[in-house]
PDB file of N, CA and C in Angstrom:
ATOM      1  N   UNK A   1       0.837  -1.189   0.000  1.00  0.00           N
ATOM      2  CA  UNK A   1       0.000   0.000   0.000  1.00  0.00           C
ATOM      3  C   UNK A   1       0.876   1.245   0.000  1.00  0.00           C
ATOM      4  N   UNK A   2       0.304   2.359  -0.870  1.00  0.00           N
ATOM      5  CA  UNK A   2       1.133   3.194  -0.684  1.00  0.00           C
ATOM      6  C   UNK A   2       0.404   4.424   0.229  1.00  0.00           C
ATOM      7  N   UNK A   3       1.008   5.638   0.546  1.00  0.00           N
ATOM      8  CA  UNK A   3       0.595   6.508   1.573  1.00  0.00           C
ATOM      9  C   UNK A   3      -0.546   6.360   1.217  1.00  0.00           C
ATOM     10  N   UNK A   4      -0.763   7.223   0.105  1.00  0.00           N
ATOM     11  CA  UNK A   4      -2.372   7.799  -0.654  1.00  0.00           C
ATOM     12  C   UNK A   4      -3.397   6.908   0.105  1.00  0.00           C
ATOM     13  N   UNK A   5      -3.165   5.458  -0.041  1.00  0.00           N
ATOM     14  CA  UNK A   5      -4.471   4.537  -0.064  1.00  0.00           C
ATOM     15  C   UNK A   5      -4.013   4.908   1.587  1.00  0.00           C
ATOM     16  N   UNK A   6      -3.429   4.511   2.561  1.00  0.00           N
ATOM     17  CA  UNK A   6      -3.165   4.373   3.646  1.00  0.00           C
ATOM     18  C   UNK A   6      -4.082   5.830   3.997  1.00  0.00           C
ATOM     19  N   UNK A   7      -3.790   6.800   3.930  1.00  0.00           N
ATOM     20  CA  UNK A   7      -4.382   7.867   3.785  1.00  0.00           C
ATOM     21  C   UNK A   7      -5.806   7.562   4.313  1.00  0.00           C
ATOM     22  N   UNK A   8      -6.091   7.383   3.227  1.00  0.00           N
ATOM     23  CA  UNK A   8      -7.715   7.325   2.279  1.00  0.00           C
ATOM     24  C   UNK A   8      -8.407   6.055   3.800  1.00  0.00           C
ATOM     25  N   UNK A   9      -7.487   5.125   3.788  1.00  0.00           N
ATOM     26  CA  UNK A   9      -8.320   3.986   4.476  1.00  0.00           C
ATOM     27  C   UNK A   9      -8.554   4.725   6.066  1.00  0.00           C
ATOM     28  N   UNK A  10      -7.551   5.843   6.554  1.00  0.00           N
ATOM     29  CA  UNK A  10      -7.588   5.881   8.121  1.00  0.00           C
ATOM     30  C   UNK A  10      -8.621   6.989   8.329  1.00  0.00           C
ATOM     31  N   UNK A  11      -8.854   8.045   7.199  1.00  0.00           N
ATOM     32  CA  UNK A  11     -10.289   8.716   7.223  1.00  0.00           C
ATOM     33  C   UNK A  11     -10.993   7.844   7.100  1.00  0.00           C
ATOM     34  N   UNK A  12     -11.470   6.878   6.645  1.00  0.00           N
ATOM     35  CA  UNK A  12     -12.691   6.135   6.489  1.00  0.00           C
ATOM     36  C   UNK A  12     -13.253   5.614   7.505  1.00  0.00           C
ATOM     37  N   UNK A  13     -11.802   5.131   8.295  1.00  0.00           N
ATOM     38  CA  UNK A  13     -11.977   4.172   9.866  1.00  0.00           C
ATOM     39  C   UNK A  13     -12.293   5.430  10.819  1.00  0.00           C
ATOM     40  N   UNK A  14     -12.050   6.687  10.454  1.00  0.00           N
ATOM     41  CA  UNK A  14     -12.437   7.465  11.547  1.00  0.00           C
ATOM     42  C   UNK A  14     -13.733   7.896  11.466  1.00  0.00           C
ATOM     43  N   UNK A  15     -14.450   8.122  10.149  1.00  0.00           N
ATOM     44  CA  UNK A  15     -15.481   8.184  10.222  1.00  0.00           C
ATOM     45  C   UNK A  15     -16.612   7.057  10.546  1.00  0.00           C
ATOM     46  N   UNK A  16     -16.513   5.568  10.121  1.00  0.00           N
ATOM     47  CA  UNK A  16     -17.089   4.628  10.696  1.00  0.00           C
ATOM     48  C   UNK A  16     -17.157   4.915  12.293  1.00  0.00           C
ATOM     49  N   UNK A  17     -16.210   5.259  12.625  1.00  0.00           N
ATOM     50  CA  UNK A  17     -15.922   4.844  14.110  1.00  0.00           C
ATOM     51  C   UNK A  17     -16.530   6.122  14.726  1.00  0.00           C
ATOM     52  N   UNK A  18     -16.641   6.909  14.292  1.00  0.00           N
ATOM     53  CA  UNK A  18     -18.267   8.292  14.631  1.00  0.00           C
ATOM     54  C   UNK A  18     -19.348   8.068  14.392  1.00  0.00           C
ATOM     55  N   UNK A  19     -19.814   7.482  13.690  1.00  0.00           N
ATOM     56  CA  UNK A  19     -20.866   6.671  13.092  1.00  0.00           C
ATOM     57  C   UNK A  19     -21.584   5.730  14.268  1.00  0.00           C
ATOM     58  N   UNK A  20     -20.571   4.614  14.462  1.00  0.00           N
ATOM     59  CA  UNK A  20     -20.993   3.543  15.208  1.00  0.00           C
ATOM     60  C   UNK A  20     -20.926   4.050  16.882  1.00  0.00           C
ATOM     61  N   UNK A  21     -20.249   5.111  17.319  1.00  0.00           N
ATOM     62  CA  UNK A  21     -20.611   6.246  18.197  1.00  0.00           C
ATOM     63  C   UNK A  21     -21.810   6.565  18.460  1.00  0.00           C
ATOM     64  N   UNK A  22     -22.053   7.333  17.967  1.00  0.00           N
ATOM     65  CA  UNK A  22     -23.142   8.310  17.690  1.00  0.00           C
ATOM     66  C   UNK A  22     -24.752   6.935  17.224  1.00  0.00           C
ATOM     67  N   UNK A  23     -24.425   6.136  17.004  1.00  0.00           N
ATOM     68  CA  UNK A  23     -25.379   5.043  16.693  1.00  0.00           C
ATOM     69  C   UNK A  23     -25.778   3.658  18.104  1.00  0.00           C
ATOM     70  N   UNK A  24     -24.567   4.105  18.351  1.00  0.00           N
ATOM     71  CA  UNK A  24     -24.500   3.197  19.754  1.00  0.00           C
ATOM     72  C   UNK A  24     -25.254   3.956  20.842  1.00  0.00           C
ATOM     73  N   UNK A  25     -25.101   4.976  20.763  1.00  0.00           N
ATOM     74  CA  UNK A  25     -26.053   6.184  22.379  1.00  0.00           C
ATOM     75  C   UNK A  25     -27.053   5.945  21.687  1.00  0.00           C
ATOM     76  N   UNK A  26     -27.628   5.882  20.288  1.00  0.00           N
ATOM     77  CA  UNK A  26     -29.060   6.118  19.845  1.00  0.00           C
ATOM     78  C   UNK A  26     -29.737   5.267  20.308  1.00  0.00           C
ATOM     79  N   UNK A  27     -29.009   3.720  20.446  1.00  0.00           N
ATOM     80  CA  UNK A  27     -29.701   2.804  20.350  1.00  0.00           C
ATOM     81  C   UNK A  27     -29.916   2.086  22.050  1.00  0.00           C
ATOM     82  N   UNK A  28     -28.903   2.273  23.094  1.00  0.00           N
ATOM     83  CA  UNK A  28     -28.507   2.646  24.529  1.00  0.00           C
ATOM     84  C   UNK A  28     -29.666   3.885  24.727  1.00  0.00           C
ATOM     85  N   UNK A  29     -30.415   4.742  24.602  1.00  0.00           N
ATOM     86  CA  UNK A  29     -31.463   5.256  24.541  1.00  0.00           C
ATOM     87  C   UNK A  29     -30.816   6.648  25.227  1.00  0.00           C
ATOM     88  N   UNK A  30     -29.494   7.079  25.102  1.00  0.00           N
ATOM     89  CA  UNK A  30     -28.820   8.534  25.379  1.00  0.00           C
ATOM     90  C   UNK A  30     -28.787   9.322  24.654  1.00  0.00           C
ATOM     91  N   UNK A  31     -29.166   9.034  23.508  1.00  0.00           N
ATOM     92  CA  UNK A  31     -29.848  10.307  22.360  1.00  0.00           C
ATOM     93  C   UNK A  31     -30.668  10.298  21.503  1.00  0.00           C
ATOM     94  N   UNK A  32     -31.021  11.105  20.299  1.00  0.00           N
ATOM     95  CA  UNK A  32     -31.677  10.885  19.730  1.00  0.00           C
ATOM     96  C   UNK A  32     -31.866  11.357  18.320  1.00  0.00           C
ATOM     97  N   UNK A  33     -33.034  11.537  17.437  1.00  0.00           N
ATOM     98  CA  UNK A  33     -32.469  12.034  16.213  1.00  0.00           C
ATOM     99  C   UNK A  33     -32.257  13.637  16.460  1.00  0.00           C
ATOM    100  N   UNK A  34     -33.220  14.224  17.358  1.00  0.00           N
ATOM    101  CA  UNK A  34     -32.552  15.397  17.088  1.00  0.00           C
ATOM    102  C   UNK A  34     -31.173  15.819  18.159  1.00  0.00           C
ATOM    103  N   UNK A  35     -30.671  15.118  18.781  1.00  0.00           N
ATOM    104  CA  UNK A  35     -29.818  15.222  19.546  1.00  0.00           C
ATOM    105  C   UNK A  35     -29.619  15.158  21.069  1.00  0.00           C
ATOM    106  N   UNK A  36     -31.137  15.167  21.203  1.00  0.00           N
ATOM    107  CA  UNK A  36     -31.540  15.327  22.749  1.00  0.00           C
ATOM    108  C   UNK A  36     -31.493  14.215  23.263  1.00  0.00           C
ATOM    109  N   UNK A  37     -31.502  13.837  25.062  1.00  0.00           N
ATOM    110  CA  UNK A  37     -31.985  12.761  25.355  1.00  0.00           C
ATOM    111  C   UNK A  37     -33.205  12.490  24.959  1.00  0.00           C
ATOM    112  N   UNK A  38     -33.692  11.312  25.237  1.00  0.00           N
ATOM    113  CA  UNK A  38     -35.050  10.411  25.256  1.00  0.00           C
ATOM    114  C   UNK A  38     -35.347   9.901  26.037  1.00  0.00           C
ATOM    115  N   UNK A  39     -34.771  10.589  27.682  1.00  0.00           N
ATOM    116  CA  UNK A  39     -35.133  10.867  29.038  1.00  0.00           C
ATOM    117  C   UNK A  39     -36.926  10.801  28.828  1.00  0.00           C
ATOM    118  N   UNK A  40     -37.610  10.796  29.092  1.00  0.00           N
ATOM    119  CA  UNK A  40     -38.924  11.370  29.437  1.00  0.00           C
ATOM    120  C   UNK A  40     -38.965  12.504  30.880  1.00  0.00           C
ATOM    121  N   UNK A  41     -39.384  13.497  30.200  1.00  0.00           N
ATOM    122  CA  UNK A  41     -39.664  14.575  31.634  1.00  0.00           C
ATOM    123  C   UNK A  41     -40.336  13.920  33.199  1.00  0.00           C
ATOM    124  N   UNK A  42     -40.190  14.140  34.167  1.00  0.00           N
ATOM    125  CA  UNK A  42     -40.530  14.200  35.587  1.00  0.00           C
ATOM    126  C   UNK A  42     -42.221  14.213  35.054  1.00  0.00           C
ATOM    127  N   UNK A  43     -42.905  13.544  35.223  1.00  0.00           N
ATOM    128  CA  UNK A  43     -44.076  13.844  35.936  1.00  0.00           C
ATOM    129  C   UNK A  43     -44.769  15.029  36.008  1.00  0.00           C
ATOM    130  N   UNK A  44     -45.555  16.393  36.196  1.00  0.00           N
ATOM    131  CA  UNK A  44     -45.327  17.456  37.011  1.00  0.00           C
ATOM    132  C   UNK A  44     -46.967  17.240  36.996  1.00  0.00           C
ATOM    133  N   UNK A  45     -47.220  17.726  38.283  1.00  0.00           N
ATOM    134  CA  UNK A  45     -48.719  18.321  38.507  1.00  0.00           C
ATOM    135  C   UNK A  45     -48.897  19.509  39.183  1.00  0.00           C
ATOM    136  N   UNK A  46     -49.622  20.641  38.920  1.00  0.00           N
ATOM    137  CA  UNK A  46     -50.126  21.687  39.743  1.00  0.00           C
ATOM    138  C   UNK A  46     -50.290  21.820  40.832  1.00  0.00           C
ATOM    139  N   UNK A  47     -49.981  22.265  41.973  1.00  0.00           N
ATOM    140  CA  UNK A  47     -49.984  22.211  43.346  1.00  0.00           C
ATOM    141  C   UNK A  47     -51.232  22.943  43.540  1.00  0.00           C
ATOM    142  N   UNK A  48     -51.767  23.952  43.069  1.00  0.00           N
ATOM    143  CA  UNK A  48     -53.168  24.525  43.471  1.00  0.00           C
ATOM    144  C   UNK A  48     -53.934  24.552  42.420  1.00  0.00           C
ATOM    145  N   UNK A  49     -55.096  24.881  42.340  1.00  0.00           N
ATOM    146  CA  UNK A  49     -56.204  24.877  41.143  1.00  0.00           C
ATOM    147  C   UNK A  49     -55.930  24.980  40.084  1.00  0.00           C
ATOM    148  N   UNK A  50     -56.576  25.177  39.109  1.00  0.00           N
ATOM    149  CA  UNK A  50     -55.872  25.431  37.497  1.00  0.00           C
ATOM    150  C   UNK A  50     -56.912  26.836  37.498  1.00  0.00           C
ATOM    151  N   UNK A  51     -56.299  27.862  37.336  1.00  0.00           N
ATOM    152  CA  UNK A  51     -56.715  29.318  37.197  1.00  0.00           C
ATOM    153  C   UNK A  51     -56.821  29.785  35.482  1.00  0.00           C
ATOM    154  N   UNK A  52     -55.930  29.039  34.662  1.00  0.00           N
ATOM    155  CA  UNK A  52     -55.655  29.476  33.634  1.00  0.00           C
ATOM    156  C   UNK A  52     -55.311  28.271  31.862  1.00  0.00           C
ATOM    157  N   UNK A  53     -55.170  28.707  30.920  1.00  0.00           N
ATOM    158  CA  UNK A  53     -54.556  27.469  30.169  1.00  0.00           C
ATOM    159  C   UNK A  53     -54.274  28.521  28.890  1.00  0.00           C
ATOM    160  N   UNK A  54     -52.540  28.179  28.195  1.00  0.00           N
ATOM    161  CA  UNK A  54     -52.133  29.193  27.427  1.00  0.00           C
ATOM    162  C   UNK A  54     -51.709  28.051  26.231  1.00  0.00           C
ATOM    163  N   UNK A  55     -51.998  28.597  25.012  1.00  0.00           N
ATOM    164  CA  UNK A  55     -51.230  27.760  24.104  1.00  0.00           C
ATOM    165  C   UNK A  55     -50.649  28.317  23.144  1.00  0.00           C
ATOM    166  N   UNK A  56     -49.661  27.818  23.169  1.00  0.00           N
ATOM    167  CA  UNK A  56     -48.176  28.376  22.587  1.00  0.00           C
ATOM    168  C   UNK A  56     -47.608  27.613  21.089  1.00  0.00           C
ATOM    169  N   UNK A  57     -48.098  28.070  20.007  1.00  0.00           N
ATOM    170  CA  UNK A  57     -47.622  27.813  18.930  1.00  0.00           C
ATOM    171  C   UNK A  57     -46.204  27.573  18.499  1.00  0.00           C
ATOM    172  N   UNK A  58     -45.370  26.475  18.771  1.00  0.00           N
ATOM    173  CA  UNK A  58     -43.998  26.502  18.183  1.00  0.00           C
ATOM    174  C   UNK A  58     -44.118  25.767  17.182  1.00  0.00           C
ATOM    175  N   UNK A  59     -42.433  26.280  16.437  1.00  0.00           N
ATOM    176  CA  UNK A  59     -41.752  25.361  15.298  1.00  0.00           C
ATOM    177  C   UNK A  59     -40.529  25.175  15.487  1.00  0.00           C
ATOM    178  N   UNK A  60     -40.311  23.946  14.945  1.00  0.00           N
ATOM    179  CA  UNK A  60     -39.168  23.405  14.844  1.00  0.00           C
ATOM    180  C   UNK A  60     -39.103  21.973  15.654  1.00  0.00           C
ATOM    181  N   UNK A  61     -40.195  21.527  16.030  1.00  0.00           N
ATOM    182  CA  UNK A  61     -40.086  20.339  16.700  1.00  0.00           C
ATOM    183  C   UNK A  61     -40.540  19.227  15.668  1.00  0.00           C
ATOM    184  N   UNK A  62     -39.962  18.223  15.715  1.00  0.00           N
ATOM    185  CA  UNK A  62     -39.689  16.916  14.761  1.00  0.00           C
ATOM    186  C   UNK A  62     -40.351  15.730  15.653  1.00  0.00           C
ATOM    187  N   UNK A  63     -39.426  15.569  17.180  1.00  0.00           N
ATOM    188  CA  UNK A  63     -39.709  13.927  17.344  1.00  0.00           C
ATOM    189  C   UNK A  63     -40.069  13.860  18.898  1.00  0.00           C
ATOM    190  N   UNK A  64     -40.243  12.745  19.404  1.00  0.00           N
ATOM    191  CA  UNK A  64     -40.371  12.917  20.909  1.00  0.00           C
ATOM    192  C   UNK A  64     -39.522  13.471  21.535  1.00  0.00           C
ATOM    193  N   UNK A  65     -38.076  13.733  21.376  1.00  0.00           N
ATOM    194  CA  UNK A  65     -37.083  14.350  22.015  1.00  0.00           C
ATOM    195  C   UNK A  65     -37.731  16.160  21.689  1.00  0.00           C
ATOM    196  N   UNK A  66     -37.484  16.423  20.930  1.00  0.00           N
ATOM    197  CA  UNK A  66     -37.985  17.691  20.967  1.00  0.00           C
ATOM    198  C   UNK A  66     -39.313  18.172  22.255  1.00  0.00           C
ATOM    199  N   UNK A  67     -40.540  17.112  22.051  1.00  0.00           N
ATOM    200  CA  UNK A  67     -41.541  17.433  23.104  1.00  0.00           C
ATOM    201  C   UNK A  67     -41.193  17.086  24.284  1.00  0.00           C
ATOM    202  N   UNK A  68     -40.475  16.337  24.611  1.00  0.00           N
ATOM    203  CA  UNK A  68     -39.769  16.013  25.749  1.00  0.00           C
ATOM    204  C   UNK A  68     -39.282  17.811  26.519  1.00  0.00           C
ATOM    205  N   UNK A  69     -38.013  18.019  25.504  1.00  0.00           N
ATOM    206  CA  UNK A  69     -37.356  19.304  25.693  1.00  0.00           C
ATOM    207  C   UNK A  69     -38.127  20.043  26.057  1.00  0.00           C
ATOM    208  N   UNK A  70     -39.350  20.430  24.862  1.00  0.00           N
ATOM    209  CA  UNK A  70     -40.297  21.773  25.418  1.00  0.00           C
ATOM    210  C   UNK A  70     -40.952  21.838  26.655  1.00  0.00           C
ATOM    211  N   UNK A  71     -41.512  20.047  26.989  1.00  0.00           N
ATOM    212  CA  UNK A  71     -42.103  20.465  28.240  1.00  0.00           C
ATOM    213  C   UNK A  71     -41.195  20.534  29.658  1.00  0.00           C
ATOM    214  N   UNK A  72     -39.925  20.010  29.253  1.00  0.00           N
ATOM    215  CA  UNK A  72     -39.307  19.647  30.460  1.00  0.00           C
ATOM    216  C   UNK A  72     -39.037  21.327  30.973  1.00  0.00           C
ATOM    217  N   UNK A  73     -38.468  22.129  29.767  1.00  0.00           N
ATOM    218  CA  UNK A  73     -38.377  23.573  30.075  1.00  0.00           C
ATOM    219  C   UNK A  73     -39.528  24.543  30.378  1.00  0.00           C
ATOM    220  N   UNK A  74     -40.589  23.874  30.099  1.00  0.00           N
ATOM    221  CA  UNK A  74     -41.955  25.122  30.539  1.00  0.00           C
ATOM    222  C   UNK A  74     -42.195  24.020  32.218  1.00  0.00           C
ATOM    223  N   UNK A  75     -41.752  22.801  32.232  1.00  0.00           N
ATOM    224  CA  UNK A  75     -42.152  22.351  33.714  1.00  0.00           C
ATOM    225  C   UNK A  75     -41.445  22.856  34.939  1.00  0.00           C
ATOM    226  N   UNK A  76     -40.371  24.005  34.337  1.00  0.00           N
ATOM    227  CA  UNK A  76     -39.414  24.026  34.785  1.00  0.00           C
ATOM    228  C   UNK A  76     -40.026  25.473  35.988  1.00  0.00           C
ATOM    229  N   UNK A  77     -41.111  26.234  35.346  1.00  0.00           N
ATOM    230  CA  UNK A  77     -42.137  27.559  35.904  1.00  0.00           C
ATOM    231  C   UNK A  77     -42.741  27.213  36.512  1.00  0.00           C
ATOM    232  N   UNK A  78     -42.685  27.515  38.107  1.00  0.00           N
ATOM    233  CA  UNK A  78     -43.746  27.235  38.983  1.00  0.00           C
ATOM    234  C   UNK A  78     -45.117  27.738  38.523  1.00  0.00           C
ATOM    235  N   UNK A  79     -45.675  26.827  38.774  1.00  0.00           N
ATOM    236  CA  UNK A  79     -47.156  26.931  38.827  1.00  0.00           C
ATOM    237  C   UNK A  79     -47.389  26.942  37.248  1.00  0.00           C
ATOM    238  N   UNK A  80     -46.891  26.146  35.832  1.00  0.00           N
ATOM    239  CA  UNK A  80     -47.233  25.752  35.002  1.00  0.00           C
ATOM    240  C   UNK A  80     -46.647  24.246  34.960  1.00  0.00           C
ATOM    241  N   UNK A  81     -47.730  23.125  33.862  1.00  0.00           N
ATOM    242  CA  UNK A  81     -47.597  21.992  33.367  1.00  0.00           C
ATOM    243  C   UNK A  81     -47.498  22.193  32.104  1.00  0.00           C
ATOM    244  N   UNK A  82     -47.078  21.775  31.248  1.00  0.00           N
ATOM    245  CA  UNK A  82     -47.028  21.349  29.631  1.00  0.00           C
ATOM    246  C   UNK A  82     -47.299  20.473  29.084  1.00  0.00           C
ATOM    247  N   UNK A  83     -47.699  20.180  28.302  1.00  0.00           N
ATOM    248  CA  UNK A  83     -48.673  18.921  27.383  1.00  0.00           C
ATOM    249  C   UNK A  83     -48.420  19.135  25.713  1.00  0.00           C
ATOM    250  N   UNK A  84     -47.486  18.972  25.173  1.00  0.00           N
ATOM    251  CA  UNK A  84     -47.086  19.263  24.007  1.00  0.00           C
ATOM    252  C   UNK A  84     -47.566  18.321  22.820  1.00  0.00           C
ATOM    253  N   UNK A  85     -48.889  19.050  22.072  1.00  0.00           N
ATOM    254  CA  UNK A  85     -48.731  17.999  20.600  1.00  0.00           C
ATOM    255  C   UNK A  85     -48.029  17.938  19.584  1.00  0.00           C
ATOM    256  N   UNK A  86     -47.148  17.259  19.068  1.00  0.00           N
ATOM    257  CA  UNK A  86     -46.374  17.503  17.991  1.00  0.00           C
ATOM    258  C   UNK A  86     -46.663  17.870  16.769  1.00  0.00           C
ATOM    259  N   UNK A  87     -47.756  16.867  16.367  1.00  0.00           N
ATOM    260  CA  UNK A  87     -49.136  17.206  15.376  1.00  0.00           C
ATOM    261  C   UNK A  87     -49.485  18.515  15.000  1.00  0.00           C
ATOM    262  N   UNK A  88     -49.652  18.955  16.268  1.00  0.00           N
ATOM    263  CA  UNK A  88     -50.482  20.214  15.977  1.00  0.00           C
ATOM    264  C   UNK A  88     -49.461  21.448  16.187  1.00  0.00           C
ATOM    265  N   UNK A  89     -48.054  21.037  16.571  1.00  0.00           N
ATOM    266  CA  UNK A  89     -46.914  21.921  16.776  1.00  0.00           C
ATOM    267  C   UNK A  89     -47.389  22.943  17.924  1.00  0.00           C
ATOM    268  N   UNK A  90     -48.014  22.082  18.864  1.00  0.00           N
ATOM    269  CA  UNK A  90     -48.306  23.431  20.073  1.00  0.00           C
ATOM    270  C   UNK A  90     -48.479  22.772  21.749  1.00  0.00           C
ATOM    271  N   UNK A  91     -47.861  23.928  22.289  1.00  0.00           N
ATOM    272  CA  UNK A  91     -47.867  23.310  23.738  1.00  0.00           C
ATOM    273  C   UNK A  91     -49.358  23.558  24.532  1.00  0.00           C
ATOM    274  N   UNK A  92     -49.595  23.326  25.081  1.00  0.00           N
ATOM    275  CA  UNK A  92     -51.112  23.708  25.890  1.00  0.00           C
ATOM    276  C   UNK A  92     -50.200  23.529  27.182  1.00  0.00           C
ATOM    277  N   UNK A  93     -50.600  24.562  28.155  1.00  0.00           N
ATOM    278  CA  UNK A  93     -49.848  24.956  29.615  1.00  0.00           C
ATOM    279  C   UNK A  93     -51.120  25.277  30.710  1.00  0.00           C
ATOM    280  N   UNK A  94     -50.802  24.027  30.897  1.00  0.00           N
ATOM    281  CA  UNK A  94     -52.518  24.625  32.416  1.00  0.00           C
ATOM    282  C   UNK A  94     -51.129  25.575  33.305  1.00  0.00           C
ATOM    283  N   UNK A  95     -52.014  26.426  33.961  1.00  0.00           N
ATOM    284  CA  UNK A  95     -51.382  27.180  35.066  1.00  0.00           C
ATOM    285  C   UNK A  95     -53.001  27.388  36.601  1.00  0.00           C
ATOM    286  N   UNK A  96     -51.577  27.447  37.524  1.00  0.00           N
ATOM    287  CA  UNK A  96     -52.555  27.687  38.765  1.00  0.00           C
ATOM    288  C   UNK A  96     -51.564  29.046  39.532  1.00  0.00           C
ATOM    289  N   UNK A  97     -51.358  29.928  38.530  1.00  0.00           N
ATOM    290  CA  UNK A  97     -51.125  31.059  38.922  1.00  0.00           C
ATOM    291  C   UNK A  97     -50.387  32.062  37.809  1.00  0.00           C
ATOM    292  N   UNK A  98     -50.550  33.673  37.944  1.00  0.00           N
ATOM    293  CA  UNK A  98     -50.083  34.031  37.151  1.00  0.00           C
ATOM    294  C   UNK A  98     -48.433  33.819  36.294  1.00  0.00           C
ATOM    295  N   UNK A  99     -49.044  33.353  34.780  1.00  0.00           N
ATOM    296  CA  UNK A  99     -47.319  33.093  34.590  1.00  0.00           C
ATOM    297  C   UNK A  99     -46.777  34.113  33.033  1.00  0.00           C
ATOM    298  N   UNK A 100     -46.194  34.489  32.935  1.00  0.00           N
ATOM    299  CA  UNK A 100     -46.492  35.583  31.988  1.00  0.00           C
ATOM    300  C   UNK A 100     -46.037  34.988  30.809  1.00  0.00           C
ATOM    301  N   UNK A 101     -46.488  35.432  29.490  1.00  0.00           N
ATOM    302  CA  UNK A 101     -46.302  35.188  27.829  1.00  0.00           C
ATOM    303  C   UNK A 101     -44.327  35.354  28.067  1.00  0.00           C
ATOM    304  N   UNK A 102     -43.964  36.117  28.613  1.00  0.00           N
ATOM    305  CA  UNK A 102     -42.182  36.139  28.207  1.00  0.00           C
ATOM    306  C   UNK A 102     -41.641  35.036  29.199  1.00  0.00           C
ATOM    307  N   UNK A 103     -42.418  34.515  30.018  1.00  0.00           N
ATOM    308  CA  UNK A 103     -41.785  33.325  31.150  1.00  0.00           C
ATOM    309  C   UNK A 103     -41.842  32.454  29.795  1.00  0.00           C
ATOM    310  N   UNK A 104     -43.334  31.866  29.343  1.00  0.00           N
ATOM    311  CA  UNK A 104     -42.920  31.392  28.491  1.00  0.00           C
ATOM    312  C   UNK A 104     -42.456  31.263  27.525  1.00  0.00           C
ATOM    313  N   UNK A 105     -42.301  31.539  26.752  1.00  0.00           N
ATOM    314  CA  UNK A 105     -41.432  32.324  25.468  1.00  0.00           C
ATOM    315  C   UNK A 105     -40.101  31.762  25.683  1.00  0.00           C
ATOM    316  N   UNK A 106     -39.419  32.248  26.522  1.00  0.00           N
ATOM    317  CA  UNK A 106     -38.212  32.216  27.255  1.00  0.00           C
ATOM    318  C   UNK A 106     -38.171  30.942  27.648  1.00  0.00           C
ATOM    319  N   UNK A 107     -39.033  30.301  28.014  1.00  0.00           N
ATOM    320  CA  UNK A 107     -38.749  28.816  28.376  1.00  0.00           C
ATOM    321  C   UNK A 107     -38.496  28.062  26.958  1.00  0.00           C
ATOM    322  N   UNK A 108     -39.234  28.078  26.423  1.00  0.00           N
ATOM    323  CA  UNK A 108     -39.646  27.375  24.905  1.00  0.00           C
ATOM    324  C   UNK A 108     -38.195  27.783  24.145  1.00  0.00           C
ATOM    325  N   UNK A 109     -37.657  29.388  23.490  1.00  0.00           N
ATOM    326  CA  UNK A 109     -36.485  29.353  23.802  1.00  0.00           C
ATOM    327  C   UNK A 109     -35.439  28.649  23.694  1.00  0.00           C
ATOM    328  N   UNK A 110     -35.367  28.968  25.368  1.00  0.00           N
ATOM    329  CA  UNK A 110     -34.368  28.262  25.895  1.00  0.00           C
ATOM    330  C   UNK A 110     -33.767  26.777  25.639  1.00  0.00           C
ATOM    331  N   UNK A 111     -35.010  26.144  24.452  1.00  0.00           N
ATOM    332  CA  UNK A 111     -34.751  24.678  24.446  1.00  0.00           C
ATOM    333  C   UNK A 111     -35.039  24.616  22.904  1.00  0.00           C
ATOM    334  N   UNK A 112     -34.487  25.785  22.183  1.00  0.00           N
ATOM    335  CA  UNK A 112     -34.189  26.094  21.049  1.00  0.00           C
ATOM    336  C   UNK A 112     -35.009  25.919  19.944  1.00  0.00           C
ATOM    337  N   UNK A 113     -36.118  25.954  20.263  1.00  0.00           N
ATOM    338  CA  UNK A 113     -37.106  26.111  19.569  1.00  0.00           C
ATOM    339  C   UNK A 113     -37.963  27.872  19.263  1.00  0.00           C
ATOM    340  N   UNK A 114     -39.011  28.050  18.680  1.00  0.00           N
ATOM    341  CA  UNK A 114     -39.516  28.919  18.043  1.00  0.00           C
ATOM    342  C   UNK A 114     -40.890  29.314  18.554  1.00  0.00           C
ATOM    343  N   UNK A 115     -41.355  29.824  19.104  1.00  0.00           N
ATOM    344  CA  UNK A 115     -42.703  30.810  19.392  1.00  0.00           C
ATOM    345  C   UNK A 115     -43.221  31.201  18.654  1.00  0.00           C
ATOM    346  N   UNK A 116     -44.233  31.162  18.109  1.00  0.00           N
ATOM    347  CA  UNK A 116     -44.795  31.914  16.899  1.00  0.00           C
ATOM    348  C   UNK A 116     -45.746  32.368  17.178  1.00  0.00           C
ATOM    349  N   UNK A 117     -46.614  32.375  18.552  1.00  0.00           N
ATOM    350  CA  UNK A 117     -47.918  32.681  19.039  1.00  0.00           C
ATOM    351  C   UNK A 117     -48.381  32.269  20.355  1.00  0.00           C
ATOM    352  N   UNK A 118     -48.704  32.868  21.159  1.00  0.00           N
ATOM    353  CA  UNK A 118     -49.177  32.255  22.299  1.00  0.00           C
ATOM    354  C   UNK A 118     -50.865  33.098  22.486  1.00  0.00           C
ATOM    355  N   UNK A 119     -51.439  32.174  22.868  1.00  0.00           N
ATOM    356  CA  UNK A 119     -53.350  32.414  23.171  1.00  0.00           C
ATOM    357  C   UNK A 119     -53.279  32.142  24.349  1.00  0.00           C
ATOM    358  N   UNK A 120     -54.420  33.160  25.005  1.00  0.00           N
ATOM    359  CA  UNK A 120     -54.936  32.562  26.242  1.00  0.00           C
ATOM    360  C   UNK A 120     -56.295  31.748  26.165  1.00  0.00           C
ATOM    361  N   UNK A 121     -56.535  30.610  26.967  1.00  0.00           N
ATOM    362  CA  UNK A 121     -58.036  30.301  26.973  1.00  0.00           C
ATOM    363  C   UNK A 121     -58.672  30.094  28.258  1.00  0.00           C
TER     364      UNK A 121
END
């Protein structure tokens, strides 16, 4: 063999070997397609009444990791829950106290996704 091929063969083995990386956590359940875990969020329930319910139009979410992300970061606001359809690209947020449009925003955000609208109902 001369360099060239030698070359040629040890990029190849380095990229396999990122590959079977990055394929091995997928399948070990430590990531995912979009990069996130595939943790499932905590649980969360409201500690006092439900006073309120806001729904928040995002984009950019693809797979369960993504809804995972959004709600784990809006569960993250006292006194809101999250319930994210992917389908319909929108979170629905019961609240049992005032929580403001930039709390959430900022949560959603924060977990690199897109806001495009939030309603109250």
């Amino acid at each position: 063999m001369n360099a060239g091929t030698i070359g040629v063969v040890v990029v190849l083995l380095a990229i396999i070997a990122f590959a079977c990386k990055d394929s091995l956590k997928h399948f070990k359940g430590e990531g995912g397609c979009c990069g996130g875990s595939s943790e499932k969020p905590e649980k969360k329930k409201l500690s006092g009444e439900k006073i309120g319910e806001k729904i928040i139009h995002i984009e950019g979410m693809h797979c369960k990791n993504c809804k995972n992300s959004v709600e784990k970061h809006i569960n993250e606001i006292d006194g809101a829950v999250a319930k994210v359809n992917l389908k319909k690209k929108i979170a629905i947020v019961s609240l049992d106290r005032e929580v403001s449009e930039e709390q959430l925003r900022e949560a959603v955000e924060n977990a690199d996704f897109t806001v495009t609208g939030i309603e109250s109902r």
